[in-house]
PDB file of N, CA and C in Angstrom:
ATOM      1  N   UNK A   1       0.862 -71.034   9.737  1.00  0.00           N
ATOM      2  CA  UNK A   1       0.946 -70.648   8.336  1.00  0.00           C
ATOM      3  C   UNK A   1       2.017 -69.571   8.175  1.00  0.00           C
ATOM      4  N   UNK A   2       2.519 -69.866   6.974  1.00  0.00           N
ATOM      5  CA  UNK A   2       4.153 -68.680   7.002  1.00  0.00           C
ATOM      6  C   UNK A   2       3.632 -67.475   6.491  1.00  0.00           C
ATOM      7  N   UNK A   3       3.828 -66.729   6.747  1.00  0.00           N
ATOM      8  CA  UNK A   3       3.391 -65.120   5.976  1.00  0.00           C
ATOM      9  C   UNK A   3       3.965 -65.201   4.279  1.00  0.00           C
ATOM     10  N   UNK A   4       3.415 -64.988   3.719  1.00  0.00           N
ATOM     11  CA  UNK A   4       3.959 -65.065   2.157  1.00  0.00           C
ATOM     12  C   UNK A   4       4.768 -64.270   1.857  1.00  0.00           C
ATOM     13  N   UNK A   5       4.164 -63.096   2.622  1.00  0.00           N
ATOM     14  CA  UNK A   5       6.156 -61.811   2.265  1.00  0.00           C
ATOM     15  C   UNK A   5       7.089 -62.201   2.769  1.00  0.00           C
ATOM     16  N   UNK A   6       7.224 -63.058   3.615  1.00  0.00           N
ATOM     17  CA  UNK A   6       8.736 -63.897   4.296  1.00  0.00           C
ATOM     18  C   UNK A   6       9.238 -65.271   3.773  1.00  0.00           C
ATOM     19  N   UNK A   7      10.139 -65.132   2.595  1.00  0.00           N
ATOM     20  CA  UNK A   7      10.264 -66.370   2.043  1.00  0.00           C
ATOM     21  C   UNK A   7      11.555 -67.185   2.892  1.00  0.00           C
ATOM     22  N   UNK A   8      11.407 -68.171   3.195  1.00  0.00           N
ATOM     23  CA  UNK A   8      12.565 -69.132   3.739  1.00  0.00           C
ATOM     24  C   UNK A   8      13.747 -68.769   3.269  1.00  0.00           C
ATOM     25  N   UNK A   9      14.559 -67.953   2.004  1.00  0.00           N
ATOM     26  CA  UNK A   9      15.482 -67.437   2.070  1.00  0.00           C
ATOM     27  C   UNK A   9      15.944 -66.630   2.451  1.00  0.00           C
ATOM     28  N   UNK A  10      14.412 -65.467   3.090  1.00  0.00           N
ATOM     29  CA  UNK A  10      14.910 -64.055   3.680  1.00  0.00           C
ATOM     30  C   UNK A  10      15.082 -64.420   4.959  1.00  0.00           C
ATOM     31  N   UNK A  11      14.746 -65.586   5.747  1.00  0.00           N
ATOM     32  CA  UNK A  11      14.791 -65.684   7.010  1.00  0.00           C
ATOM     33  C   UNK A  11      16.169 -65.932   6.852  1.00  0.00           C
ATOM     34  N   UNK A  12      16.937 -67.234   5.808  1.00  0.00           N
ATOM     35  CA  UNK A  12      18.390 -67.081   5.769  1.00  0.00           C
ATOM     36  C   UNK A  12      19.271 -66.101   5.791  1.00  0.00           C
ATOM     37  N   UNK A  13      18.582 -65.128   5.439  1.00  0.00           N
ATOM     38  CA  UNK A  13      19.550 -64.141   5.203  1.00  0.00           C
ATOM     39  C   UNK A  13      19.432 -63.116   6.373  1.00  0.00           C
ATOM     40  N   UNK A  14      18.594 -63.018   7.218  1.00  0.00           N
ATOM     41  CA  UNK A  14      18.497 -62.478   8.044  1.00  0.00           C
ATOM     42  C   UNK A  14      19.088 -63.188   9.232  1.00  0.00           C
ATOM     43  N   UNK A  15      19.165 -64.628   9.427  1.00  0.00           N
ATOM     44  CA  UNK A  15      19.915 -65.289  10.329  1.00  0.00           C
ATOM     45  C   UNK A  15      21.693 -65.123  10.291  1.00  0.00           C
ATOM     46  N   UNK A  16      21.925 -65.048   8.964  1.00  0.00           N
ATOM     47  CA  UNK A  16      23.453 -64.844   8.585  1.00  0.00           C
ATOM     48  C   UNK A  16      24.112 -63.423   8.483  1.00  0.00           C
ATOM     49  N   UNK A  17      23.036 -62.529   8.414  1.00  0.00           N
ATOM     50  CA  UNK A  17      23.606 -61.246   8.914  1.00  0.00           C
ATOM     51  C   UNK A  17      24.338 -60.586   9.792  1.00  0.00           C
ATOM     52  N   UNK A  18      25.512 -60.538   9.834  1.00  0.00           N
ATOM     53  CA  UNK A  18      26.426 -59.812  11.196  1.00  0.00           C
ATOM     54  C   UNK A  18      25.902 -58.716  11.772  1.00  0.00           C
ATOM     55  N   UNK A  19      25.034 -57.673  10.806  1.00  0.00           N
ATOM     56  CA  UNK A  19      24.821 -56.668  11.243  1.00  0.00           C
ATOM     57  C   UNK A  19      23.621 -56.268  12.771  1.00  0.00           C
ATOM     58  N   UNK A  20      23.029 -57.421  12.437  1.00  0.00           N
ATOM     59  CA  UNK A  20      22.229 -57.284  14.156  1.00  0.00           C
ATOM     60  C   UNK A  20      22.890 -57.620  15.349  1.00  0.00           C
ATOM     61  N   UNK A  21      24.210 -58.082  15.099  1.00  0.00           N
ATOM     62  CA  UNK A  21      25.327 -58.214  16.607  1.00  0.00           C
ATOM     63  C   UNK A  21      25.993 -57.009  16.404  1.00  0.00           C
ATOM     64  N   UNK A  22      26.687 -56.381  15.288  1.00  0.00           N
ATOM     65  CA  UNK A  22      27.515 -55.814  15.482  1.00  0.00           C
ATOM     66  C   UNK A  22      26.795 -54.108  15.487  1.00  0.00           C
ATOM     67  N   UNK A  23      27.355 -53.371  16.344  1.00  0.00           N
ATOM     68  CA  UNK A  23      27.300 -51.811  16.327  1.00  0.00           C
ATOM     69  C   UNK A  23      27.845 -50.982  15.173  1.00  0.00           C
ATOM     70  N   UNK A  24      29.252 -51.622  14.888  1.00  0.00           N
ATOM     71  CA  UNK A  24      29.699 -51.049  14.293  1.00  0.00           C
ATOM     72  C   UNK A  24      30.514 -52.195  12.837  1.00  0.00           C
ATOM     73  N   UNK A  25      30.636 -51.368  11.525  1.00  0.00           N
ATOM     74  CA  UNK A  25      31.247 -52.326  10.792  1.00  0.00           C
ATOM     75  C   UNK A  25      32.464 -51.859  10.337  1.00  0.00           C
ATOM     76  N   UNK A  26      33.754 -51.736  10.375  1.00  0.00           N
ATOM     77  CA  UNK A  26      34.524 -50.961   9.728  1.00  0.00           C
ATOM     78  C   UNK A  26      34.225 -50.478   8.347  1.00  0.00           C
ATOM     79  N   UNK A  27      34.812 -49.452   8.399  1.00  0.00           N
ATOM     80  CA  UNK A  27      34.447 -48.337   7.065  1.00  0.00           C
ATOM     81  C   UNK A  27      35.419 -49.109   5.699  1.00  0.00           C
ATOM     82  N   UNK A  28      36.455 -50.042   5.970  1.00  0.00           N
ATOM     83  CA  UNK A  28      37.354 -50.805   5.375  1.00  0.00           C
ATOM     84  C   UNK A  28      36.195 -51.537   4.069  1.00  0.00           C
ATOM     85  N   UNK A  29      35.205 -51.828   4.950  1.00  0.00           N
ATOM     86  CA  UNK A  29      34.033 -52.907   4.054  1.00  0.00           C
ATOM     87  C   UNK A  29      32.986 -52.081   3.663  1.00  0.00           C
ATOM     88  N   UNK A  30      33.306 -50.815   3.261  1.00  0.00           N
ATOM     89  CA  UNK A  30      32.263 -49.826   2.381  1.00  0.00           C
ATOM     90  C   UNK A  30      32.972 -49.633   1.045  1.00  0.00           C
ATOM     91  N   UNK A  31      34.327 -49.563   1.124  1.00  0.00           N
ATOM     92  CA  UNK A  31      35.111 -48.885  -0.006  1.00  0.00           C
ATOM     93  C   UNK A  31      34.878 -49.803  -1.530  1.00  0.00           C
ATOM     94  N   UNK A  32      34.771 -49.529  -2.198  1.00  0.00           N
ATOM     95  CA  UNK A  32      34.884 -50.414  -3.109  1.00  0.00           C
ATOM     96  C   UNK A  32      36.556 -50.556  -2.965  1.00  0.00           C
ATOM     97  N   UNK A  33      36.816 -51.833  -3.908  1.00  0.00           N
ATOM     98  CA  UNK A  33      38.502 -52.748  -4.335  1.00  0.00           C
ATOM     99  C   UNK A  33      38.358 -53.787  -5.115  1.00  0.00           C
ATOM    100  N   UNK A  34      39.401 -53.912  -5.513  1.00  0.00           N
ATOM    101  CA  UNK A  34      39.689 -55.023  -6.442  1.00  0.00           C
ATOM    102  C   UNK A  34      39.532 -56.278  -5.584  1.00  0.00           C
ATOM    103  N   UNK A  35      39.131 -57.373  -5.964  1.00  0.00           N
ATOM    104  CA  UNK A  35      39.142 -58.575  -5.266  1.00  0.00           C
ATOM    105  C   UNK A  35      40.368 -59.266  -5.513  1.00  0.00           C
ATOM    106  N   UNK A  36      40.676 -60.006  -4.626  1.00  0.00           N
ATOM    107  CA  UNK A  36      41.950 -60.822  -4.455  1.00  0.00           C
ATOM    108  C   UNK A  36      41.942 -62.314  -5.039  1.00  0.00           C
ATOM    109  N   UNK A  37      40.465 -62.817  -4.834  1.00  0.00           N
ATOM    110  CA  UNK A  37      39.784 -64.072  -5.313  1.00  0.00           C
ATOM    111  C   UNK A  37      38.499 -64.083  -5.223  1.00  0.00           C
ATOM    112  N   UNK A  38      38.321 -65.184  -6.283  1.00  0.00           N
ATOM    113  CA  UNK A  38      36.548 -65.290  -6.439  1.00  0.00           C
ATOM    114  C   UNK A  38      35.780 -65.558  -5.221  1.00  0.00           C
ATOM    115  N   UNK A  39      34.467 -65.368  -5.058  1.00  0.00           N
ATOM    116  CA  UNK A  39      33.773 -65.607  -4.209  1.00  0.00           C
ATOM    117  C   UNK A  39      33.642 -66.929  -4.018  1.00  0.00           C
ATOM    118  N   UNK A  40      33.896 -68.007  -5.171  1.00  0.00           N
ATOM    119  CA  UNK A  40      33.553 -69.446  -4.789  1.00  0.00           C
ATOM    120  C   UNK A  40      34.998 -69.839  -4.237  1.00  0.00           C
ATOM    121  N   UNK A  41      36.054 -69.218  -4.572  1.00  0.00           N
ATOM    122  CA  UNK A  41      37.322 -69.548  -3.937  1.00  0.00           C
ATOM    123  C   UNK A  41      37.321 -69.433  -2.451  1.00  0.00           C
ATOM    124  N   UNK A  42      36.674 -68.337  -2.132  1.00  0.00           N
ATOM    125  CA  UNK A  42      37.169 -67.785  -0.508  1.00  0.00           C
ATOM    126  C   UNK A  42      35.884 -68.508   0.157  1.00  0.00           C
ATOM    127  N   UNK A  43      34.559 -69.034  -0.578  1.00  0.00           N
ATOM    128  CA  UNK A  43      33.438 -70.118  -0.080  1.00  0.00           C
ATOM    129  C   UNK A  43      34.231 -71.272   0.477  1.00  0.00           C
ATOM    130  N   UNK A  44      35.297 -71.759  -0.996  1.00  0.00           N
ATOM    131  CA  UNK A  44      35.900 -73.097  -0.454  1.00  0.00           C
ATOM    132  C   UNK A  44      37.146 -72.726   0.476  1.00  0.00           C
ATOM    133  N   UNK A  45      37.747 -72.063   0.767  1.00  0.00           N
ATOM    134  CA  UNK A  45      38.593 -71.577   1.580  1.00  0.00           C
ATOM    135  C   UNK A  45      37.756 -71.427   2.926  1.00  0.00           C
ATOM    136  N   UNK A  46      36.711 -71.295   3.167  1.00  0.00           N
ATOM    137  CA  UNK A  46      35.875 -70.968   4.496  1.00  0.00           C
ATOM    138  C   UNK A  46      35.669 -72.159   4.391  1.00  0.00           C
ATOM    139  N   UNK A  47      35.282 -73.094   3.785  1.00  0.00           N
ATOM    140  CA  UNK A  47      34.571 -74.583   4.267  1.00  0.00           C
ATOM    141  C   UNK A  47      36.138 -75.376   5.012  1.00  0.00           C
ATOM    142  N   UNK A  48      36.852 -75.108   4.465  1.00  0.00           N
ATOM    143  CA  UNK A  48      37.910 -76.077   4.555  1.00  0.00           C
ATOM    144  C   UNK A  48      38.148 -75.369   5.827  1.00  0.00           C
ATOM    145  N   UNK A  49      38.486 -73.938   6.581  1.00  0.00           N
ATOM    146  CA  UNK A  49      38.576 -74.003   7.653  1.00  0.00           C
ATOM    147  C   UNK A  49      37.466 -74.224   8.407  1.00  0.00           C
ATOM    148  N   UNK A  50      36.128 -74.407   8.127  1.00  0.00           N
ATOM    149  CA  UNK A  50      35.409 -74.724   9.193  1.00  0.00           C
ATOM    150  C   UNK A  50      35.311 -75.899   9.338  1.00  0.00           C
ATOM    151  N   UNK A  51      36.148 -76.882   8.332  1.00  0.00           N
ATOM    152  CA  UNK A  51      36.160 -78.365   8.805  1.00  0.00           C
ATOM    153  C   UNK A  51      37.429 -78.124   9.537  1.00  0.00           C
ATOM    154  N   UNK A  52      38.669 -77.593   9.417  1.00  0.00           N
ATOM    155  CA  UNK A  52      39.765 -77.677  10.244  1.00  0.00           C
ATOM    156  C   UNK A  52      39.631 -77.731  11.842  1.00  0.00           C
ATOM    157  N   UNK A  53      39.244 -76.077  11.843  1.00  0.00           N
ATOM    158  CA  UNK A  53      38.893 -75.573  13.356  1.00  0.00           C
ATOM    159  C   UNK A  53      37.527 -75.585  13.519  1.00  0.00           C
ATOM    160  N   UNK A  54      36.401 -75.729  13.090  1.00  0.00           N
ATOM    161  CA  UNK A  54      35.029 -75.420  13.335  1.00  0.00           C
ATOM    162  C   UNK A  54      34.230 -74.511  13.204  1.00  0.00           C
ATOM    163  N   UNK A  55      33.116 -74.233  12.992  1.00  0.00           N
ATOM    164  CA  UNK A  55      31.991 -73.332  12.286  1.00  0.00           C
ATOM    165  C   UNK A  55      32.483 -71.862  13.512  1.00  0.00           C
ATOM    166  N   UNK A  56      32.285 -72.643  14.736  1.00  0.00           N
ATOM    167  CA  UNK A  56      32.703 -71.469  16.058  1.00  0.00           C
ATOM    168  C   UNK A  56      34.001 -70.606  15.873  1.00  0.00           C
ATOM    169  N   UNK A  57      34.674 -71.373  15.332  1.00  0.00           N
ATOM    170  CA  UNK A  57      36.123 -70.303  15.359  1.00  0.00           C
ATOM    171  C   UNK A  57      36.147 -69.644  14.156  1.00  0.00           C
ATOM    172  N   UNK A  58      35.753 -70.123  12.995  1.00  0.00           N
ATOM    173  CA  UNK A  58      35.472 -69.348  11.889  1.00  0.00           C
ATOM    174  C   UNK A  58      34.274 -67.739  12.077  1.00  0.00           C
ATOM    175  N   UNK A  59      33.622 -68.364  12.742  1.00  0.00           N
ATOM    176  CA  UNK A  59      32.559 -67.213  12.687  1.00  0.00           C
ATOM    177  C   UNK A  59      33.555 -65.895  13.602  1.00  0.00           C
ATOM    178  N   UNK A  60      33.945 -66.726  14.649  1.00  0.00           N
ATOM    179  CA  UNK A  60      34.823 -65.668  15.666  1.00  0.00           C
ATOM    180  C   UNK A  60      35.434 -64.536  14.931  1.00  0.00           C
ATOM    181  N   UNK A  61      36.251 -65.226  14.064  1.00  0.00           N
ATOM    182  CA  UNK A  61      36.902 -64.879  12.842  1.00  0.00           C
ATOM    183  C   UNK A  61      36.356 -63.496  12.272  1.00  0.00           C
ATOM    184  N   UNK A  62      35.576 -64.145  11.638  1.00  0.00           N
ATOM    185  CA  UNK A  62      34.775 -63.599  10.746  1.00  0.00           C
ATOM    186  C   UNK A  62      34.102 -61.984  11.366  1.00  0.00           C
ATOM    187  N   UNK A  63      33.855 -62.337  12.690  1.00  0.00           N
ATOM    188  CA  UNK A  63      33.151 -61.050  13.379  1.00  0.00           C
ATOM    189  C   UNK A  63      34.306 -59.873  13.820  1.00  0.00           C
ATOM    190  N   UNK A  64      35.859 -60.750  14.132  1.00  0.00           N
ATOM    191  CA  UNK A  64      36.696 -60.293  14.372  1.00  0.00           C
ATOM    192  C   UNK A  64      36.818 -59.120  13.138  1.00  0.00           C
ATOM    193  N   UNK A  65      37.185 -59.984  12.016  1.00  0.00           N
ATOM    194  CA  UNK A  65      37.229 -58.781  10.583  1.00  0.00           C
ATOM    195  C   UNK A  65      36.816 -57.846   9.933  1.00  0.00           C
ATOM    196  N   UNK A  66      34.942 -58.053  10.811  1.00  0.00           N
ATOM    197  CA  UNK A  66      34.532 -57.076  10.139  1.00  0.00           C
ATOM    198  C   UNK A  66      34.464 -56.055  10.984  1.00  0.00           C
ATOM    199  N   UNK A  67      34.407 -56.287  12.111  1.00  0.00           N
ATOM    200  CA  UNK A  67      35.087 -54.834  13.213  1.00  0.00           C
ATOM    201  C   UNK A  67      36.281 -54.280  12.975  1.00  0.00           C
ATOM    202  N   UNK A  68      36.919 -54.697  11.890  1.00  0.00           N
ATOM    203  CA  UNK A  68      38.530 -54.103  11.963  1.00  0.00           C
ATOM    204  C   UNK A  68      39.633 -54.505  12.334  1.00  0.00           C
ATOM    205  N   UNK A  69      39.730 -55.912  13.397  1.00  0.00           N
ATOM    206  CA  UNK A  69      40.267 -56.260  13.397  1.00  0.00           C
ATOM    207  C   UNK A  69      40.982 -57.438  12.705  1.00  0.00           C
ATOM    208  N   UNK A  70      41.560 -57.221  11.562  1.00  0.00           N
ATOM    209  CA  UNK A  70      41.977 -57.319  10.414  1.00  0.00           C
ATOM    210  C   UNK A  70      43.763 -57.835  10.922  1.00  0.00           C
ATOM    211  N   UNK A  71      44.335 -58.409   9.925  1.00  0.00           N
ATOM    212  CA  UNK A  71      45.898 -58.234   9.421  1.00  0.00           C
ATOM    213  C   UNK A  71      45.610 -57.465   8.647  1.00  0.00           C
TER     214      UNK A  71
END
């Protein structure tokens, strides 16, 4: 039986969280800024590379950036 305070979306969101791998997050992703593009833009911009190169190299990616290592 599922616990009722744990809804199937919080487990999503707790599975997709970077923050239980990473130690550290760059201070880059605290600041507030202007956005460059919408969130559904840079959604479809992530799908299309994870059909290119794959879910694995995207995420790589992804963990890469938020440590700082950035362009």
């Amino acid at each position: 039986m599922q616990d009722p305070g744990i809804m199937e979306e919080d487990v999503k969101r707790i599975l997709t969280n970077p923050f239980y791998c990473l130690s550290n997050i760059d201070p880059i992703f605290c600041q507030q800024h202007e956005t460059l593009i919408t969130e559904e833009n840079w959604i479809t911009t992530a799908k299309q590379f994870i059909k290119r190169e794959g879910a694995e190299e995207f995420l790589k990616h992804l963990l890469a950036n938020l440590k700082g290592q950035y362009v």
